[in-house]
Structure formats: structure tokens, C-alpha cells
C-alpha atoms as a PDB file:
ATOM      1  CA  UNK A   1     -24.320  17.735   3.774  1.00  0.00           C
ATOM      2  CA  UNK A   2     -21.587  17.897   6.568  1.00  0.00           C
ATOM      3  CA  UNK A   3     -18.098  16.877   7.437  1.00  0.00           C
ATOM      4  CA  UNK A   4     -18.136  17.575  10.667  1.00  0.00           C
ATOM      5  CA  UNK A   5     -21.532  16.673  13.102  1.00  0.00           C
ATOM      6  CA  UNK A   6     -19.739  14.405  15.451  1.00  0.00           C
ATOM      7  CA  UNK A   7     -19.998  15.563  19.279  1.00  0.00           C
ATOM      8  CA  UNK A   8     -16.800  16.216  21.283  1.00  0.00           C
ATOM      9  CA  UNK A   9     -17.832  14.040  23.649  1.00  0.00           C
ATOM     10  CA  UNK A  10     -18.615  11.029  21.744  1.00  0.00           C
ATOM     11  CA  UNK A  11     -15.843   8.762  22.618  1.00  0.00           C
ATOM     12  CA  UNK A  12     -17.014   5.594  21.163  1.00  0.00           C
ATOM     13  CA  UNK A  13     -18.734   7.211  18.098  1.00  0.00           C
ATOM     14  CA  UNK A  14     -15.227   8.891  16.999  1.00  0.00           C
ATOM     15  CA  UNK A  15     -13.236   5.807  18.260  1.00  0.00           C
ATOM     16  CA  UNK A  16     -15.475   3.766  15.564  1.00  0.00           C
ATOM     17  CA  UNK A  17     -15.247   6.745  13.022  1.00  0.00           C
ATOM     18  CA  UNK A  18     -11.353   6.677  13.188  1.00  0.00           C
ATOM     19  CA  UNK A  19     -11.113   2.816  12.989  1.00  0.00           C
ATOM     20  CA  UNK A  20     -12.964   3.442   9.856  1.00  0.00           C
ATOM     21  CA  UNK A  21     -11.075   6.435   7.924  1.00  0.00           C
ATOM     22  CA  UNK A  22      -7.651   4.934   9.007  1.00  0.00           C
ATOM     23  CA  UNK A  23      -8.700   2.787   6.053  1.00  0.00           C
ATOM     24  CA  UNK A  24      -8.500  -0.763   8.025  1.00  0.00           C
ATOM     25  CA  UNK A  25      -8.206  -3.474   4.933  1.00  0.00           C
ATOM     26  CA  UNK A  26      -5.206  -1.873   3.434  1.00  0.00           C
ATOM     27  CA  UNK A  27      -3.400  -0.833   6.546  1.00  0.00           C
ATOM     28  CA  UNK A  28      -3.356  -4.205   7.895  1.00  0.00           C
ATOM     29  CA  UNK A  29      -2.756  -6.364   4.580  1.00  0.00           C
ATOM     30  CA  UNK A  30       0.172  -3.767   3.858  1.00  0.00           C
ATOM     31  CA  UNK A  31       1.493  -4.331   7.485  1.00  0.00           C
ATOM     32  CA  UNK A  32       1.330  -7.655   7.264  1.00  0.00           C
ATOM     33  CA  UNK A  33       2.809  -8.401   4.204  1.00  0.00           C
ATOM     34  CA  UNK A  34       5.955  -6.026   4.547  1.00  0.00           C
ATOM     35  CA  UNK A  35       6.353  -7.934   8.441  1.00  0.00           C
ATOM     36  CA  UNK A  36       6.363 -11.285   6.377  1.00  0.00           C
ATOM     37  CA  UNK A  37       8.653 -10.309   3.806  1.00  0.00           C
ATOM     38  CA  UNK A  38      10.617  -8.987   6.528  1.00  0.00           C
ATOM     39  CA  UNK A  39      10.790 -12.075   8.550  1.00  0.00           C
ATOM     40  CA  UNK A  40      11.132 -14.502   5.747  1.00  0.00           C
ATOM     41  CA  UNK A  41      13.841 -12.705   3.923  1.00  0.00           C
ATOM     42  CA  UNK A  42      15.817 -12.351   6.754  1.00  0.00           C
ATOM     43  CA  UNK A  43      15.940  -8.452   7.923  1.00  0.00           C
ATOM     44  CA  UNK A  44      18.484  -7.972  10.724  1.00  0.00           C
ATOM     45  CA  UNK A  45      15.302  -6.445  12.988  1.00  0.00           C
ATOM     46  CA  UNK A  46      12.646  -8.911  12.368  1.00  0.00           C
ATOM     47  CA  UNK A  47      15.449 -11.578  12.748  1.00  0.00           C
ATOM     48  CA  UNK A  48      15.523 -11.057  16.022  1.00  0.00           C
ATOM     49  CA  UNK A  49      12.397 -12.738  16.786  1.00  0.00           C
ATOM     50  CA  UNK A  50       8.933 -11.662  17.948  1.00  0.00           C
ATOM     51  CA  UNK A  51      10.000  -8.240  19.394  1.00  0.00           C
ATOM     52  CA  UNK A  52      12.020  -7.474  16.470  1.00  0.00           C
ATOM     53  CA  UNK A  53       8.724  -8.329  13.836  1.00  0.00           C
ATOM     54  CA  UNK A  54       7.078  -6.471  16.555  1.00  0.00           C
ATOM     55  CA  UNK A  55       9.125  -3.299  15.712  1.00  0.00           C
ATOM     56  CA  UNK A  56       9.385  -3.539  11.687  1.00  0.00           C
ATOM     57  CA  UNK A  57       4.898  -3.874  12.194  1.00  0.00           C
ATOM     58  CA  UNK A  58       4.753  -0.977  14.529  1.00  0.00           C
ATOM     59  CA  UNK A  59       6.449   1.215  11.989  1.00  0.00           C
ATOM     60  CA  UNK A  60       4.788   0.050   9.032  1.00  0.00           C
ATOM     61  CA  UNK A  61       1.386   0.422  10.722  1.00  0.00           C
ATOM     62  CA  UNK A  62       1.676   3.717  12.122  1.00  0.00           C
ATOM     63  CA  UNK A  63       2.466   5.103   8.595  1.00  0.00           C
ATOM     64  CA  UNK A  64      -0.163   3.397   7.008  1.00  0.00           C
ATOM     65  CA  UNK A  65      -2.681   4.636   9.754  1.00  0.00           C
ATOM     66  CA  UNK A  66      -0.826   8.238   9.217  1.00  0.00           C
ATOM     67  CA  UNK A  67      -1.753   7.908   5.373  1.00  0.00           C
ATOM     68  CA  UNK A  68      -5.005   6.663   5.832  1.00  0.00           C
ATOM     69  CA  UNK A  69      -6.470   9.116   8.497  1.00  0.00           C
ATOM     70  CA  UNK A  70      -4.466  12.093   6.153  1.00  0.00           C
ATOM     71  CA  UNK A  71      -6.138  10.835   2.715  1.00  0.00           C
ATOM     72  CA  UNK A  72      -9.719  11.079   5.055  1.00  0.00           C
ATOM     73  CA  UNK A  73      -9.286  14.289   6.509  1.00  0.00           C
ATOM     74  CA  UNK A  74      -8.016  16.179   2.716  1.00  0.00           C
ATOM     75  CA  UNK A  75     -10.884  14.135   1.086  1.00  0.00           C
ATOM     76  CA  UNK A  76     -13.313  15.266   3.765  1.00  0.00           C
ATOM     77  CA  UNK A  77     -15.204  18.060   1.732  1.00  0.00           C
ATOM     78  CA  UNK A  78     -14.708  16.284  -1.639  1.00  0.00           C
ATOM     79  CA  UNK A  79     -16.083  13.146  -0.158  1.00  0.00           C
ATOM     80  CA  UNK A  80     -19.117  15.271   1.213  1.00  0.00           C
ATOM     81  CA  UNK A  81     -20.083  16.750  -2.241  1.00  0.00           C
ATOM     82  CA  UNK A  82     -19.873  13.595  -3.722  1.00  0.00           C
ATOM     83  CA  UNK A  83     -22.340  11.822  -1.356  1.00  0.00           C
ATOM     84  CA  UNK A  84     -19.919   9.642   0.530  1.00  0.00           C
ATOM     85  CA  UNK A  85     -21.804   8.693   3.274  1.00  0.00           C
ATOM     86  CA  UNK A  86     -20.059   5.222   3.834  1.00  0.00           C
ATOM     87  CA  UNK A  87     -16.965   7.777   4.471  1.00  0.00           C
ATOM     88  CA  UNK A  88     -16.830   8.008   8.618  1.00  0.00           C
ATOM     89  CA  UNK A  89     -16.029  11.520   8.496  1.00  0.00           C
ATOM     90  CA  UNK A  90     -19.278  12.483   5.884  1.00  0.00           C
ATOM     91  CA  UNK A  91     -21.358  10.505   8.241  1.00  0.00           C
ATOM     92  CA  UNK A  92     -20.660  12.248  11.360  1.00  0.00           C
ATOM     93  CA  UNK A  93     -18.729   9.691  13.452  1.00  0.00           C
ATOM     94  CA  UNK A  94     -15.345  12.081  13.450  1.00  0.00           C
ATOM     95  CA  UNK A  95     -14.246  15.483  12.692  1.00  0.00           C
ATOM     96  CA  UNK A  96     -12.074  16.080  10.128  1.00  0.00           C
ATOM     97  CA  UNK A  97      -9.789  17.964  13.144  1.00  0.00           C
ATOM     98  CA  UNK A  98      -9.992  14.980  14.651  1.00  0.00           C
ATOM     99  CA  UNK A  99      -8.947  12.632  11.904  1.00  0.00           C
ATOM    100  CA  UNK A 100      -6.201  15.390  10.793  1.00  0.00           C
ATOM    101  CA  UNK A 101      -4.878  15.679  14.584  1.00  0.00           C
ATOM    102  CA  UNK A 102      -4.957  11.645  14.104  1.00  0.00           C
ATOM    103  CA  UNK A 103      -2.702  11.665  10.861  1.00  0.00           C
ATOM    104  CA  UNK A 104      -0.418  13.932  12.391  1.00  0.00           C
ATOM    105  CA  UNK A 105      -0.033  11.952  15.840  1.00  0.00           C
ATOM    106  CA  UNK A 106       0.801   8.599  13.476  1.00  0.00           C
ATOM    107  CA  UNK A 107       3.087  10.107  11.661  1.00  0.00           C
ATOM    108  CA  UNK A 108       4.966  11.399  14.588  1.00  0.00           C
ATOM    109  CA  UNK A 109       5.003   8.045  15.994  1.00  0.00           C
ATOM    110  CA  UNK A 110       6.207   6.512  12.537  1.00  0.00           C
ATOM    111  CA  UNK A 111       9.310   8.548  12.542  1.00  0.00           C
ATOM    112  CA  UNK A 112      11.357   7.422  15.756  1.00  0.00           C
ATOM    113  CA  UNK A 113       9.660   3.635  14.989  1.00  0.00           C
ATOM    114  CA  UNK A 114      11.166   3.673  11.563  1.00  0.00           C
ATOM    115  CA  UNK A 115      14.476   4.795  12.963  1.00  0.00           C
ATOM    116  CA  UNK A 116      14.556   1.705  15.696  1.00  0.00           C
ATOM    117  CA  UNK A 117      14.584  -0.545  12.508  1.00  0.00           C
ATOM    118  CA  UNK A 118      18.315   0.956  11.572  1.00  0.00           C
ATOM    119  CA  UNK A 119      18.686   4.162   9.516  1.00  0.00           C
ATOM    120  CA  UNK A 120      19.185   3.017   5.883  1.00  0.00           C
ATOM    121  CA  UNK A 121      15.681   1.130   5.977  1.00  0.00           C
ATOM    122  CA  UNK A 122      14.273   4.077   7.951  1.00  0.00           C
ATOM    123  CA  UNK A 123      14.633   6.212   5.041  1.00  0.00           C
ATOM    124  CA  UNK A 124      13.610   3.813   2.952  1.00  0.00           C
ATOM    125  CA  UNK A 125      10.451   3.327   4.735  1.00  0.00           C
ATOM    126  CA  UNK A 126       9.815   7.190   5.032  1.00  0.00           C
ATOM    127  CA  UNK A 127      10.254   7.880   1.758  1.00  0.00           C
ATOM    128  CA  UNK A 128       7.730   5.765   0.999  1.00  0.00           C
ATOM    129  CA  UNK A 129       5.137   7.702   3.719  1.00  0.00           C
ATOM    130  CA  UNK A 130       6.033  10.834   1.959  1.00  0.00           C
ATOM    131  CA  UNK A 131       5.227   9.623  -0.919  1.00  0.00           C
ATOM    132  CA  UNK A 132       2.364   8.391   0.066  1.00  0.00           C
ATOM    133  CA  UNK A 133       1.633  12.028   2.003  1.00  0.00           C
ATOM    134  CA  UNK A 134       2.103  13.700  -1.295  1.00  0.00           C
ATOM    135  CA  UNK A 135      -0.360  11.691  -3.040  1.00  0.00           C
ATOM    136  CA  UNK A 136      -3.054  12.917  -0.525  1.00  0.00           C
ATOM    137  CA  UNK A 137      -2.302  16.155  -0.616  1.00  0.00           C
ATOM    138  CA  UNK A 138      -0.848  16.737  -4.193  1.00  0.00           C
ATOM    139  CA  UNK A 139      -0.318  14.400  -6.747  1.00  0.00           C
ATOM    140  CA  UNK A 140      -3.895  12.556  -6.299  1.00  0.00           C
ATOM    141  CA  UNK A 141      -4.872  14.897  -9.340  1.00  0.00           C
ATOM    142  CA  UNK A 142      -2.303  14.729 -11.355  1.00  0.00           C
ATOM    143  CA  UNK A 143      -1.330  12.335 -14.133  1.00  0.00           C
ATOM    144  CA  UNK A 144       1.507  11.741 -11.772  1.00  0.00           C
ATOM    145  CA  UNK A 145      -0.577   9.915  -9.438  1.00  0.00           C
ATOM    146  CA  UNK A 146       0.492   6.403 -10.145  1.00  0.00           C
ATOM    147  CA  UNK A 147       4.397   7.876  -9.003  1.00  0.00           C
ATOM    148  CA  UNK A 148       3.843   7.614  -5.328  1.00  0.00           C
ATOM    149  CA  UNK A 149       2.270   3.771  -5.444  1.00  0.00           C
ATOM    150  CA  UNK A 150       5.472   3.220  -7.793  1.00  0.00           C
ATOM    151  CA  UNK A 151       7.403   4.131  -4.811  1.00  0.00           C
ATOM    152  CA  UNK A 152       6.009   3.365  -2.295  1.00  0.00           C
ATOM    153  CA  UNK A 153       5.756  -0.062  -3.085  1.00  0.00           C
ATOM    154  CA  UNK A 154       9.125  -0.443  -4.506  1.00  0.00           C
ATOM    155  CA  UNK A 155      10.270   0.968  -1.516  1.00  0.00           C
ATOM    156  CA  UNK A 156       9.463  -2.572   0.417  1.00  0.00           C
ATOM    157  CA  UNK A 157      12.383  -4.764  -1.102  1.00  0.00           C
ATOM    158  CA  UNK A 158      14.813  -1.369  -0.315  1.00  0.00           C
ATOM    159  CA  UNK A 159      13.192  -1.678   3.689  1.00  0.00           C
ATOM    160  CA  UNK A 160      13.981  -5.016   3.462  1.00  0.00           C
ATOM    161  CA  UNK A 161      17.215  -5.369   1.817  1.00  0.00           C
ATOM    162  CA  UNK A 162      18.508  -2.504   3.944  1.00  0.00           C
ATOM    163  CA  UNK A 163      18.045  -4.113   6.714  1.00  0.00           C
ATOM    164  CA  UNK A 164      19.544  -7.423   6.351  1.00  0.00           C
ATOM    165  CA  UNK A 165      22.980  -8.121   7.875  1.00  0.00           C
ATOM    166  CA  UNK A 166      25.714  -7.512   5.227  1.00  0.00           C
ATOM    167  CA  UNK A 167      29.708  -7.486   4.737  1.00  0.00           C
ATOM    168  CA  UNK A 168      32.084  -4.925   5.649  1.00  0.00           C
ATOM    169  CA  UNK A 169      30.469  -3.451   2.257  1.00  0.00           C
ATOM    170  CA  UNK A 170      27.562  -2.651   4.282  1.00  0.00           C
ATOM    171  CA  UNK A 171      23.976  -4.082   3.785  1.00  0.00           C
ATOM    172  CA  UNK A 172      23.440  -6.027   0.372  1.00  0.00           C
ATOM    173  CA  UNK A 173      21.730  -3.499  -2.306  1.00  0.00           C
ATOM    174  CA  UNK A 174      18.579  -5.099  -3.477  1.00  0.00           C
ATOM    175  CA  UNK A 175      17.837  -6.340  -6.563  1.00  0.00           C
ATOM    176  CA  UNK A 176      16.552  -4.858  -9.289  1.00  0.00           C
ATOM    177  CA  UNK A 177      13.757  -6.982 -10.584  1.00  0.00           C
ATOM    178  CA  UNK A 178      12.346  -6.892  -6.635  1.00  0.00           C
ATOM    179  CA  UNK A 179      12.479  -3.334  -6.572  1.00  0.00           C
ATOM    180  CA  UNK A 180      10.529  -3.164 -10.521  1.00  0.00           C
ATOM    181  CA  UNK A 181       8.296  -5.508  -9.574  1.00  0.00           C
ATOM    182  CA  UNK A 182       7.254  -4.237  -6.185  1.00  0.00           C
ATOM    183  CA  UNK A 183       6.459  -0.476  -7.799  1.00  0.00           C
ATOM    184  CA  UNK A 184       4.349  -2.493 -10.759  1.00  0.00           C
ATOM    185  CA  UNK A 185       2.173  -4.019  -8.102  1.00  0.00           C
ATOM    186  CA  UNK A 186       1.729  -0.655  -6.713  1.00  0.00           C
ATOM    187  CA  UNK A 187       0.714   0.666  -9.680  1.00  0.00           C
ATOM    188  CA  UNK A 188      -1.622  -2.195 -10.101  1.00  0.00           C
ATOM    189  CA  UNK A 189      -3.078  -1.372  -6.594  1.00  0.00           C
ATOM    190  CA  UNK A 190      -3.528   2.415  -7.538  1.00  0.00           C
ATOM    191  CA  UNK A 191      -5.499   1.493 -10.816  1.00  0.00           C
ATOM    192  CA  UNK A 192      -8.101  -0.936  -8.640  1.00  0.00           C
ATOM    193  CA  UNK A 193      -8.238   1.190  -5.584  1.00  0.00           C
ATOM    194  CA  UNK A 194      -9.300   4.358  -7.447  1.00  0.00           C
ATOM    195  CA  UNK A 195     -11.687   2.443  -9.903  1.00  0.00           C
ATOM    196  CA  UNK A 196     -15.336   2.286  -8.091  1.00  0.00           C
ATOM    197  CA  UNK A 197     -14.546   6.232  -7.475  1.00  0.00           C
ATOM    198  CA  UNK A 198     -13.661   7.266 -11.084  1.00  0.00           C
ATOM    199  CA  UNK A 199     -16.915   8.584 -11.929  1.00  0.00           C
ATOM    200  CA  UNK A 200     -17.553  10.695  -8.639  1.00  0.00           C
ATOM    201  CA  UNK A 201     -13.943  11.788  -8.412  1.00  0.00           C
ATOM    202  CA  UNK A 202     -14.232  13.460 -12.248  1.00  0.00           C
ATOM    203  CA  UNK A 203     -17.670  15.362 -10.440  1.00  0.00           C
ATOM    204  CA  UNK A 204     -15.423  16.273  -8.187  1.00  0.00           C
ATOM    205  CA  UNK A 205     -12.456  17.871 -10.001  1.00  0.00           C
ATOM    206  CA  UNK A 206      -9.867  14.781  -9.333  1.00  0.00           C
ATOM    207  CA  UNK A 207      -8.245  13.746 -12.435  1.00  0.00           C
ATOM    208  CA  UNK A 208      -5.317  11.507 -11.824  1.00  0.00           C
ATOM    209  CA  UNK A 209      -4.113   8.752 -13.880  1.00  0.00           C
ATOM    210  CA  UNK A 210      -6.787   6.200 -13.638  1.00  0.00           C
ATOM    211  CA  UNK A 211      -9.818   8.813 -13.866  1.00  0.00           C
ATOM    212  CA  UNK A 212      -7.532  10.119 -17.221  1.00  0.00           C
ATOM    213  CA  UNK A 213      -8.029   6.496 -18.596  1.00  0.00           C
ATOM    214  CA  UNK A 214     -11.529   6.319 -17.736  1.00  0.00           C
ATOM    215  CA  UNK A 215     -13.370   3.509 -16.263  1.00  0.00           C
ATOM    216  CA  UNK A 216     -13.253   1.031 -19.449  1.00  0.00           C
ATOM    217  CA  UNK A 217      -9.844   1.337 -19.897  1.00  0.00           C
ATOM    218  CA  UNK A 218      -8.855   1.583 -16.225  1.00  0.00           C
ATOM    219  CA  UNK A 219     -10.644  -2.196 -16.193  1.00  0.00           C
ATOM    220  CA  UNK A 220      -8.768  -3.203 -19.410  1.00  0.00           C
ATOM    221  CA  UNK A 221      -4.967  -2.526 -18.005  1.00  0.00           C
ATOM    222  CA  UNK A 222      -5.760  -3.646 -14.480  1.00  0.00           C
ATOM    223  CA  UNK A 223      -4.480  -7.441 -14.797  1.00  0.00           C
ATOM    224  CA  UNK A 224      -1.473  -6.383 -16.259  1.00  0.00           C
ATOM    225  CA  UNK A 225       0.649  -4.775 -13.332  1.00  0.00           C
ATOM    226  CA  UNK A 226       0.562  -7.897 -11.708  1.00  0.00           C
ATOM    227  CA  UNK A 227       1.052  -9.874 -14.594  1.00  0.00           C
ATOM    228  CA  UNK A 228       3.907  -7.798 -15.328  1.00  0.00           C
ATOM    229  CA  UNK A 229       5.613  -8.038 -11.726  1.00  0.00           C
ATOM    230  CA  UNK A 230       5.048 -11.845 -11.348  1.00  0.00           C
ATOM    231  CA  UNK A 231       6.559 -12.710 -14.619  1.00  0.00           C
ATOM    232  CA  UNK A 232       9.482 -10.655 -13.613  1.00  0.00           C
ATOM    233  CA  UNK A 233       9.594 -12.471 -10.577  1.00  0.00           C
ATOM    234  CA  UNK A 234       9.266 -15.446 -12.310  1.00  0.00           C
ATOM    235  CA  UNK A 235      12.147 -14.971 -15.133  1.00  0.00           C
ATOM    236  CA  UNK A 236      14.687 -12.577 -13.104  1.00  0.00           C
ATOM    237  CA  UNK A 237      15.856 -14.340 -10.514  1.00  0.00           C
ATOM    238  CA  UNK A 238      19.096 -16.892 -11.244  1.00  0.00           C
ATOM    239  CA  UNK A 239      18.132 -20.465 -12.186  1.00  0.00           C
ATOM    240  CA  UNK A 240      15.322 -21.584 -14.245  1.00  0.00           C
ATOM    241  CA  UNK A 241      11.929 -21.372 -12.807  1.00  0.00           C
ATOM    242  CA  UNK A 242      10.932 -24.441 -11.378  1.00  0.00           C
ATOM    243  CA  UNK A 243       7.100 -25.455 -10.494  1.00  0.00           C
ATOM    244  CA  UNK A 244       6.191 -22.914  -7.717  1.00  0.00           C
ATOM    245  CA  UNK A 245       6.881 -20.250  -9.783  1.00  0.00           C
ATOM    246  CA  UNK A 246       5.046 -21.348 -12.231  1.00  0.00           C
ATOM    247  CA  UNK A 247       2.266 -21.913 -10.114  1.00  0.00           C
ATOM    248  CA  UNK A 248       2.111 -18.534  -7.924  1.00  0.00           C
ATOM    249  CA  UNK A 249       2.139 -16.978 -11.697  1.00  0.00           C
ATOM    250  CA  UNK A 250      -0.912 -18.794 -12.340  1.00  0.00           C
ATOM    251  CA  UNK A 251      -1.942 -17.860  -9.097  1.00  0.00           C
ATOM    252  CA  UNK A 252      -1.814 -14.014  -9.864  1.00  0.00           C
ATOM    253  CA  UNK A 253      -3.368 -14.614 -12.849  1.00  0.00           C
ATOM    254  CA  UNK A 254      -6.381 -15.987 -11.403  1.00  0.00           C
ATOM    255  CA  UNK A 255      -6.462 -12.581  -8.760  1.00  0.00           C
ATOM    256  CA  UNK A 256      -6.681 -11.174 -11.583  1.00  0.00           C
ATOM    257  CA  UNK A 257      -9.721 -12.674 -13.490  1.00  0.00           C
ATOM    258  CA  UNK A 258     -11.184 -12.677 -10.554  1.00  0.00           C
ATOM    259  CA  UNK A 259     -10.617  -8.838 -10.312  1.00  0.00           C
ATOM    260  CA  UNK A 260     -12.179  -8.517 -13.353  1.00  0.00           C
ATOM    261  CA  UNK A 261     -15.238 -10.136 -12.968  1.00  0.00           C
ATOM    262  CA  UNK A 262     -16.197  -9.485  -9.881  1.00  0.00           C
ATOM    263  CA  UNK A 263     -15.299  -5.537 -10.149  1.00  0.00           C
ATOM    264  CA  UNK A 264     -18.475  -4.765 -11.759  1.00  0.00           C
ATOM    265  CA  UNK A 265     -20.565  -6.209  -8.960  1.00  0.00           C
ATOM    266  CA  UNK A 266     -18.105  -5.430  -5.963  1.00  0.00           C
ATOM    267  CA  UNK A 267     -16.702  -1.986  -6.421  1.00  0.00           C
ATOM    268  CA  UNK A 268     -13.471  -3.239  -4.256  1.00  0.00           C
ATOM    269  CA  UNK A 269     -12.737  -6.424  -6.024  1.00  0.00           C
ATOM    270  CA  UNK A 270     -10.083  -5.263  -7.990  1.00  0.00           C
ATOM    271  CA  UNK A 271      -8.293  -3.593  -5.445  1.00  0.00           C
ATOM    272  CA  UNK A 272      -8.427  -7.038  -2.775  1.00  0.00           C
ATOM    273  CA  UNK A 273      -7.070  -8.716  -6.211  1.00  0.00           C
ATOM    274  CA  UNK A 274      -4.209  -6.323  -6.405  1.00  0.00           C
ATOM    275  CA  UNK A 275      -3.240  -7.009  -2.768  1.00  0.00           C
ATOM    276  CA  UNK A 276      -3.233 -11.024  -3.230  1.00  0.00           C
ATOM    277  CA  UNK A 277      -1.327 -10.808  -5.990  1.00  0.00           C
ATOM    278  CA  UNK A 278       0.960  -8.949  -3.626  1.00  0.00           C
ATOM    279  CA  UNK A 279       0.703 -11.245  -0.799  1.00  0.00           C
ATOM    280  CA  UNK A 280       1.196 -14.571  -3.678  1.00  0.00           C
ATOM    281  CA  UNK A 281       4.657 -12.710  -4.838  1.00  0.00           C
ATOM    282  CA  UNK A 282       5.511 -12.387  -1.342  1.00  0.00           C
ATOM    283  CA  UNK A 283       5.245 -16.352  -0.887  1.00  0.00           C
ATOM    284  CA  UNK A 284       6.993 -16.179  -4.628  1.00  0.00           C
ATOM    285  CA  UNK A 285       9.852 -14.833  -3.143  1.00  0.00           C
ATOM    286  CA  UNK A 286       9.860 -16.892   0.086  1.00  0.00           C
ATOM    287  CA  UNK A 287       9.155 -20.373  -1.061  1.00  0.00           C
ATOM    288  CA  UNK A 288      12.155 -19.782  -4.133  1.00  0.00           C
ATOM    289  CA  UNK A 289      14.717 -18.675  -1.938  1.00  0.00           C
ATOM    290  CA  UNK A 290      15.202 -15.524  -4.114  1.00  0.00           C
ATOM    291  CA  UNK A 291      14.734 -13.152  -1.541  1.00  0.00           C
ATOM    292  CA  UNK A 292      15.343  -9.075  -2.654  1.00  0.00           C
ATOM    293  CA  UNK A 293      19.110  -8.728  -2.276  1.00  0.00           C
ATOM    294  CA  UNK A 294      20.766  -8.560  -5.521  1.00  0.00           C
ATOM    295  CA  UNK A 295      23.107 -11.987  -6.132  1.00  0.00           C
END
């Protein structure tokens, strides 16, 4: 088997095959969430209206795209060996030069974007493509692996934080239980992203944190990430919890049964639970009022 039959001068098949290894469903539901949590919470950017959204989604999109197309092209000859054929690149649509020059091209674009949303959350956000970068290339085997989701997740309230309009103290720092919360959902979101692949991954030579658990157990600590980060959310904050919080727990809780019991019939299940538990915290955060700057 191949990782690279596409012909140069396929335009559409290699404009389909990209589409495809820029990893679509999480690139959007990650740009989209961090653009929402932007807006709602009040980031100077995004406050500005459409145009400034605009700008915090550009960002965040070209570094997902940049991690997506860069996890494709390393995994290209892995994927091959292990069958992969859904995998754009293993099925001939794209080179992996192509998908490589891709990455690259992204994640020049994702610096000066990143930069046009004020410096502090600029480094915020590309610390959390780096991290995401060294996953791909590095710590994807490593019981480490779950350190880059931890970070680049809990890099989201620092974006966010760092961007809204402070004192003569500077922007507000943000608060703790956001930032602990944000890298337990990412951990949560590592465990069900890499779960349909355990098996082919250990055939492969990959053995990260998940495929160290094994499947079983992978399965068995999946719900409680989330759990974890929404009960934070729920009890941190100042005040008492009141009914919405209450109810987006219960909310999370039922992404995550349904994680479970679908993840045996749809490989992906648990990882499209992970992200609405995500996107339910999100609303947690909005509909409360608690935002992510510390009090």
C-alpha cells in the first residue's frame, strides 16, 4: 500500500483529500467554541463585533488546520501499514508533500493572525499550536501524550482572559478553576479521540497514554475528565450554584453515557461526547456570568 498515488494535476481530487486530513469535525467545533467563548466572555478583539470574531476564528482555524494537515502528513506511513484507507492521504487523494507543504502554509498564516488578536493572547494561543505540533511529531508515543491536550486546552481561558480589557494592572489573569478545567476536558478529548485506534496504533509502535491503559480501561476513565471539569465549574466559581449549573452538569453527564454506549458501535462517539461536554461548559460559563477572569 501507498501514501502517495495522487496525480499533480488533480486539483479537485487533492482539494477533497486536504479538506479531509485537515481533520474537518474537530477543526471547526474547536474554532467555534473558542470564537464563542471569546465573544461571550467579552475579549477586547471579538468585542469589537463581527470583524473582530472574524479575527480571533481566523487564528484559531488556521492552527487547527496547521495541526490537522501536520498530524496527516507524520501519520502518513503509519496510517498506510495499518490499513487506513478512510485516511485521504492512504487513499491517494493527496501527497503527503502536499499535506506537509499544507501544515506548514497554516501555520505561517496562524502566526501574524494570532498576533492581530494582541500579544499576550497570541502567545497564549501559540503555545497551545506548539503543543499541539509536538504531539504530532513527538510526544504522540509517549506516556506524556495527554500533556499537550492539557495545554492546549487550558490554554483557551488564558486566550481569552488575555484578551479582555483590564486596569492599569494590565489584562485580568484568569482563573484558576477555568484554566484546570479546560486542560481536564482536553484530556478527556485525548482519551476518546485516540480510542477506536488503540489497537492498530500498538501494531504500529505508538504507545501513548491511552494505548498504555488499553482499550477497557481507556473506556472506563473516559466520563470522568468531563465529570471532573464540570463539577469544578460547577463548585469554583463565587456564589452557590444555582439551577443551570446544575443542569449543564447533568448535561455532561449524559455526553458522557452516551459516549459510552455508543463507543462500541461508533468508533468516534466518545470523542463527539468529549467535544459537547466542551461546548455545554462553554454555555456553563456564559449563561452563569462566571466568565474565566479570576474575581
Amino acid at each position: 500500500m501507498t501514501c502517495s498515488r495522487a496525480l499533480p494535476g488533480d486539483g479537485p481530487r487533492q482539494v477533497a483529500g486536504l479538506a479531509r486530513a485537515c481533520h474537518p469535525g474537530p477543526a471547526v467545533a474547536v474554532t467555534v467554541l473558542v470564537t464563542a467563548l471569546t465573544v461571550l466572555a467579552g475579549h477586547g478583539l471579538a468585542g469589537r463585533g463581527l470583524a473582530g470574531a472574524a479575527a480571533v476564528a481566523l487564528a484559531v482555524l488556521t492552527g487547527q488546520l496547521s495541526v490537522g494537515w501536520c498530524n496527516d502528513a507524520v501519520d502518513a506511513a503509519r496510517d498506510a501499514t495499518a490499513g487506513r484507507t478512510g485516511k485521504p492521504i492512504v487513499a491517494g487523494l493527496v501527497t503527503a508533500r502536499t499535506v506537509r507543504a499544507a501544515a506548514l502554509t497554516a501555520l505561517a498564516a496562524c502566526v501574524p493572525l494570532s498576533l492581530a488578536c494582541g500579544p499576550l493572547p497570541a502567545a497564549a494561543h501559540l503555545l497551545a499550536v506548539a503543543a499541539a505540533w509536538a504531539y504530532n511529531l513527538w510526544l504522540k508515543g509517549t506516556a506524556a501524550s495527554w500533556a499537550p491536550y492539557a495545554i492546549g486546552f487550558g490554554a483557551v481561558p488564558v486566550f481569552v482572559a488575555a484578551g479582555m480589557p483590564g486596569g492599569h494592572g494590565g489584562p485580568p489573569l484568569p482563573a484558576w478553576w477555568a484554566v484546570l478545567a479546560a486542560a481536564l476536558l482536553g484530556c478527556g478529548a485525548h482519551l476518546g479521540n485516540v480510542l477506536p485506534d488503540i489497537e492498530a496504533d500498538l501494531a504500529t509502535g505508538v504507545r501513548g497514554w491511552p494505548q498504555r491503559l488499553g482499550a477497557a480501561r481507556v473506556r472506563a476513565l473516559m466520563p470522568v475528565p468531563p465529570l471532573a471539569a464540570s463539577l469544578l465549574l460547577v463548585v469554583a466559581p463565587p456564589g452557590p450554584p444555582g439551577p443551570a449549573e446544575w443542569l449543564a452538569l447533568a448535561g455532561v453527564a449524559g455526553c458522557a453515557a452516551a459516549g459510552l454506549s455508543l463507543g462500541r458501535r461508533l468508533p468516534r462517539a466518545p470523542f463527539a461526547a468529549a467535544i459537547a461536554a466542551a461546548g455545554i461548559d462553554v454555555l456553563l460559563l456564559a449563561a452563569t456570568g462566571a466568565g474565566v477572569a479570576a474575581p
